[in-house]
C-alpha atoms as a PDB file:
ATOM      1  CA  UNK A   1     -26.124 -23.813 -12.188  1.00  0.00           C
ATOM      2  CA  UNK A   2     -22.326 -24.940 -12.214  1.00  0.00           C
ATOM      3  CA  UNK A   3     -21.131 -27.456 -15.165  1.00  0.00           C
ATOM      4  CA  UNK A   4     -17.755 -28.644 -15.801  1.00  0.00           C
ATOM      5  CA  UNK A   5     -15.270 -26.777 -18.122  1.00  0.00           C
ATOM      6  CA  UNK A   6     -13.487 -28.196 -21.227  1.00  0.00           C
ATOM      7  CA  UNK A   7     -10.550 -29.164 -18.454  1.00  0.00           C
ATOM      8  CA  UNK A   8     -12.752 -30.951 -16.071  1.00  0.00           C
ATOM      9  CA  UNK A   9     -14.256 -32.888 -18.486  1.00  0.00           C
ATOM     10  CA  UNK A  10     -11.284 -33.973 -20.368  1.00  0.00           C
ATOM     11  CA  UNK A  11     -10.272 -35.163 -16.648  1.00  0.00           C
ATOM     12  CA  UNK A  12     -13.363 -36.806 -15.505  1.00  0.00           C
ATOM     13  CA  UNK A  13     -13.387 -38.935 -18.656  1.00  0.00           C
ATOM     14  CA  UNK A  14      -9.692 -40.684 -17.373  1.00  0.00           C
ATOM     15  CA  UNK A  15     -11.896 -41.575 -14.175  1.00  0.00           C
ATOM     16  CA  UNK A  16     -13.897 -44.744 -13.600  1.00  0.00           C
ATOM     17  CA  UNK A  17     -17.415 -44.268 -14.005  1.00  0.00           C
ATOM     18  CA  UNK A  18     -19.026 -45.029 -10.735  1.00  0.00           C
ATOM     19  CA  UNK A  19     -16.687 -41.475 -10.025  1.00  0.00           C
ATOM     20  CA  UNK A  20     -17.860 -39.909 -13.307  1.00  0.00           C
ATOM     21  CA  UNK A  21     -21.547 -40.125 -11.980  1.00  0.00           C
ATOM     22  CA  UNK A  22     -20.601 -39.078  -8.694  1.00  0.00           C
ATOM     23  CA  UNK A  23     -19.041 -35.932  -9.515  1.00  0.00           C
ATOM     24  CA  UNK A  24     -21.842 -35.279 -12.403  1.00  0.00           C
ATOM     25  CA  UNK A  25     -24.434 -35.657  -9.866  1.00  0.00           C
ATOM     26  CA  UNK A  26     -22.509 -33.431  -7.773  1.00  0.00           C
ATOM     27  CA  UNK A  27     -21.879 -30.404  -9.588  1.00  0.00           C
ATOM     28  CA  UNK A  28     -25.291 -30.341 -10.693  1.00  0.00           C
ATOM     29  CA  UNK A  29     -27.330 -28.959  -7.231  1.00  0.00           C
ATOM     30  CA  UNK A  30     -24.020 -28.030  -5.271  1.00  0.00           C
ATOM     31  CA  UNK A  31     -20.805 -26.291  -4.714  1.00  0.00           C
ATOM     32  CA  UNK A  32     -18.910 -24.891  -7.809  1.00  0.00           C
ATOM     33  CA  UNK A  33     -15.846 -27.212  -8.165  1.00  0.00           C
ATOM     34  CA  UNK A  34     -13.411 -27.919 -10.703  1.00  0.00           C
ATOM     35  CA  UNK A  35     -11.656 -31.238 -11.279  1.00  0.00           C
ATOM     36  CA  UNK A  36      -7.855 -30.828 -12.003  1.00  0.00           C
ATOM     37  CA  UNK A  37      -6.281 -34.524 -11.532  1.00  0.00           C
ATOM     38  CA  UNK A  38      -7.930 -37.450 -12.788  1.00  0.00           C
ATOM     39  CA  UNK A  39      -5.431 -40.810 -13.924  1.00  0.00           C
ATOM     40  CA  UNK A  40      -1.961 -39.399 -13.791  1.00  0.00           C
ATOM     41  CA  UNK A  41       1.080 -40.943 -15.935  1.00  0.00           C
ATOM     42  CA  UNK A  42       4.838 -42.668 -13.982  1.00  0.00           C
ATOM     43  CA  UNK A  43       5.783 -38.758 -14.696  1.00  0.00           C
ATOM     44  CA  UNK A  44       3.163 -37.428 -12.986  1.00  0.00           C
ATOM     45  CA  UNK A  45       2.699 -39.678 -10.157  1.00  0.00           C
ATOM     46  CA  UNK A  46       6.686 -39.152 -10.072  1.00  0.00           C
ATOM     47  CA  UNK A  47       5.750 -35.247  -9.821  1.00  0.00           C
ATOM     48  CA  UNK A  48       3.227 -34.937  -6.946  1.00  0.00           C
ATOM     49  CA  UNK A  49       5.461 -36.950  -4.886  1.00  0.00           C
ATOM     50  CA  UNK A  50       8.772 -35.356  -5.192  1.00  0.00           C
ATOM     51  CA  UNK A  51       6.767 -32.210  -4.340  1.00  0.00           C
ATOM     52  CA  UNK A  52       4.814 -33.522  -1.557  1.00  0.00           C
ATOM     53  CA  UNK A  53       1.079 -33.839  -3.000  1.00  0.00           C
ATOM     54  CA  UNK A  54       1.021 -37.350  -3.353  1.00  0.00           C
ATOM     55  CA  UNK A  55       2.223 -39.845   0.198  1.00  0.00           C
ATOM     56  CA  UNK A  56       2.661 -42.536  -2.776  1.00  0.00           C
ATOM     57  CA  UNK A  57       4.769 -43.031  -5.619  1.00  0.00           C
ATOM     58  CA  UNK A  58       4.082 -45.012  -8.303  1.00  0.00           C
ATOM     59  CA  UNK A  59       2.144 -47.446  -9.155  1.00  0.00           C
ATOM     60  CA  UNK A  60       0.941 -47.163  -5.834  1.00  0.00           C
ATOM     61  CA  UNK A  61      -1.375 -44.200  -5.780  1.00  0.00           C
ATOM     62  CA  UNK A  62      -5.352 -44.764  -7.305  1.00  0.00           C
ATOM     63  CA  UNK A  63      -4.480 -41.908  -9.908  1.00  0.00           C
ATOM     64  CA  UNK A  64      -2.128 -44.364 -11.487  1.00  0.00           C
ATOM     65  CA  UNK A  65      -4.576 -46.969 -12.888  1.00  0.00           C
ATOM     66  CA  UNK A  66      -6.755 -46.637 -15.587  1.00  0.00           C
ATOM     67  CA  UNK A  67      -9.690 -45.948 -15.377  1.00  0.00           C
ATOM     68  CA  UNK A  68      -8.599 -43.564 -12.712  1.00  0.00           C
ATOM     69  CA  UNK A  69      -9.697 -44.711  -9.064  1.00  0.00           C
ATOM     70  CA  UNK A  70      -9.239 -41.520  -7.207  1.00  0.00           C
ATOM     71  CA  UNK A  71     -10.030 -38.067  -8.268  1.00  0.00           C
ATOM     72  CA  UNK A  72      -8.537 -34.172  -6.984  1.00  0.00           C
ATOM     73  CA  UNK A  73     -11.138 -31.107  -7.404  1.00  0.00           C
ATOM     74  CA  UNK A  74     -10.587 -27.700  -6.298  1.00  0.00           C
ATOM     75  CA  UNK A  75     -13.134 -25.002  -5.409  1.00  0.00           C
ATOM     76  CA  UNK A  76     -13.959 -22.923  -8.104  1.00  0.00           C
ATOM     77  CA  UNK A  77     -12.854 -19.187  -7.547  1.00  0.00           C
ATOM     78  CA  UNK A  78     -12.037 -17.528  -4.574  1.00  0.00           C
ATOM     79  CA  UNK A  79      -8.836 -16.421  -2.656  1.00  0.00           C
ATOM     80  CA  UNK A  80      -6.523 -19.473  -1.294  1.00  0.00           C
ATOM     81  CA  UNK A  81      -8.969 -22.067  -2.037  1.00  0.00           C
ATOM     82  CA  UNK A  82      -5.965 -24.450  -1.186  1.00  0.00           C
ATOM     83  CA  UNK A  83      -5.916 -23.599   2.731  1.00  0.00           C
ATOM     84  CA  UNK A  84      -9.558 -22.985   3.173  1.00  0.00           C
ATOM     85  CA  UNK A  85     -10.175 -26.626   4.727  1.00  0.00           C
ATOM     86  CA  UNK A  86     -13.119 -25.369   5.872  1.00  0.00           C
ATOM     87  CA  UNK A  87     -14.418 -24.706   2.077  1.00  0.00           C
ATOM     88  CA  UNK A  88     -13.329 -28.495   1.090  1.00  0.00           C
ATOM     89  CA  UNK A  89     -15.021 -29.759   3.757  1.00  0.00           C
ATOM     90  CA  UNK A  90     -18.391 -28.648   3.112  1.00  0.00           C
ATOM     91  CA  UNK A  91     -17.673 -29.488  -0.863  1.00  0.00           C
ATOM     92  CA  UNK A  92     -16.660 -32.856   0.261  1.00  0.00           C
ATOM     93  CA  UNK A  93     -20.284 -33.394   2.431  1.00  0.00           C
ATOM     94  CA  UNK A  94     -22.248 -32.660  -0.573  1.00  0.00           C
ATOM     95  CA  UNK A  95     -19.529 -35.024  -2.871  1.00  0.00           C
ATOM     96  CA  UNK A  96     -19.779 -37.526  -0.015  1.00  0.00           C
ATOM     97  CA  UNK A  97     -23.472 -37.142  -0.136  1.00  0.00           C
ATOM     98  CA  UNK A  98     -23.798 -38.034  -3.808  1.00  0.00           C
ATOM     99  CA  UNK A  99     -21.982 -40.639  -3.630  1.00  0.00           C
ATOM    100  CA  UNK A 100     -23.648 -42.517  -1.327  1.00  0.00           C
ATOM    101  CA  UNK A 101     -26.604 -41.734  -3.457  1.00  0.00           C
ATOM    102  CA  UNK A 102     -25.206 -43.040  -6.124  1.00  0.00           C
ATOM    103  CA  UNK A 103     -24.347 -46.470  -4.266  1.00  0.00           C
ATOM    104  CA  UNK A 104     -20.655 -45.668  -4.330  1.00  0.00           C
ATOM    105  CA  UNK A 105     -18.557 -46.355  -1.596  1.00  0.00           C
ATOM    106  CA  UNK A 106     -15.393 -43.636  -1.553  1.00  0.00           C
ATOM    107  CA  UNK A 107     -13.173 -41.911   1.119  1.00  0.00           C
ATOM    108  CA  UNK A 108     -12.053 -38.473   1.392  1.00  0.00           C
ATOM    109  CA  UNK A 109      -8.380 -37.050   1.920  1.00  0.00           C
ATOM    110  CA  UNK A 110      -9.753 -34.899   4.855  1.00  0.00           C
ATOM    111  CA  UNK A 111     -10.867 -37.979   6.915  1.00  0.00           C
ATOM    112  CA  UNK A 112      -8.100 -40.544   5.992  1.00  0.00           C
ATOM    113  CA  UNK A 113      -9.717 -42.702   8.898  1.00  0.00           C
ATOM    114  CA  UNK A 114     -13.375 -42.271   8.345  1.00  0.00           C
ATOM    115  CA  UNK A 115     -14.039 -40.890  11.570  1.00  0.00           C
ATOM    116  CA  UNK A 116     -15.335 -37.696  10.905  1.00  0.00           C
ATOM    117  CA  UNK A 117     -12.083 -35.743  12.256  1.00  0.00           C
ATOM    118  CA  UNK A 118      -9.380 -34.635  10.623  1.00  0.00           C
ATOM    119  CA  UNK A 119      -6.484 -34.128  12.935  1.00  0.00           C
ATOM    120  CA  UNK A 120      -3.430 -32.304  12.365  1.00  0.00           C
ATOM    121  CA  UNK A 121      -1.024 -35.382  12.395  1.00  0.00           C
ATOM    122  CA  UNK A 122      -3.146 -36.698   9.669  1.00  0.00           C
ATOM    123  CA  UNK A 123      -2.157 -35.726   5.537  1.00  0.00           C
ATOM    124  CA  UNK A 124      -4.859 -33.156   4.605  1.00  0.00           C
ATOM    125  CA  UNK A 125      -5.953 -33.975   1.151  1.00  0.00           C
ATOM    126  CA  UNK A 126      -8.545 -32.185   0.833  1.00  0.00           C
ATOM    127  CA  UNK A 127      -9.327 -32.366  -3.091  1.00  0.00           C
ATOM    128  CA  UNK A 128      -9.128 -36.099  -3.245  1.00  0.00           C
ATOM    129  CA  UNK A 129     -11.667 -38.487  -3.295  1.00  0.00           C
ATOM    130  CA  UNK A 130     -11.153 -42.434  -3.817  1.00  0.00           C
ATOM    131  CA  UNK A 131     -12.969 -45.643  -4.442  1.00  0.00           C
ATOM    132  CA  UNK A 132     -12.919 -48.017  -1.261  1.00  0.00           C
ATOM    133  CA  UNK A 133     -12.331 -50.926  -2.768  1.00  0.00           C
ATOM    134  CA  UNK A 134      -8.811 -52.248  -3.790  1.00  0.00           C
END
């Protein structure tokens, strides 16, 4: 059965912990993922957006508070896990899944819209996860 590394966990504990329970309940019955960006410092934030991972700069973006209120995984393993959208989509059922389990209302960064399509004019984020509310 998948667990989180020593990485992951040091990330998921700069999350807030409706997201912590989440991805717990997650990686415990599905896909293998990792998480690699949980709250992220001005620096950071500063980072991703110069090179294009991030549409906001700070102290916009839910990585920038803290508790964090958005998350990035990754798939574990594999070749290009980055354009395999078809990978992150089926991680991000089962994620969506146990959320809603969990009574936790977030969005994905494959379906900006909540629509169930991700189109190409849309910003495929396919790692990140976020709490609804403001």
């Amino acid at each position: 059965m998948p667990r989180f590394g020593t990485n992951s966990t040091r990330k998921l504990e700069t999350l807030d912990p409706r997201l912590q329970r989440v991805l717990n309940r997650a990686i415990q019955g599905g896909p293998d993922f990792s998480v690699i960006c949980g709250h992220r410092s001005e620096a950071d934030q500063t980072l991703a957006f110069a090179a294009g991972n991030s549409k906001k700069e700070f102290p916009d973006s839910k990585h920038n508070s803290s508790p964090s209120r958005a998350v990035d995984i990754c798939p574990y393993g594999g070749q290009d896990v980055w354009g395999d959208h078809i990978r992150f989509g089926l991680i991000a059922g089962w994620i969506m899944k146990c959320a809603e389990e969990e009574g936790v209302e977030i969005r994905w960064g494959g379906d900006w819209r909540q629509n169930w399509r991700a189109t190409k004019s849309s910003f495929f984020d396919g790692g990140h996860f976020e709490l609804m509310e403001e």
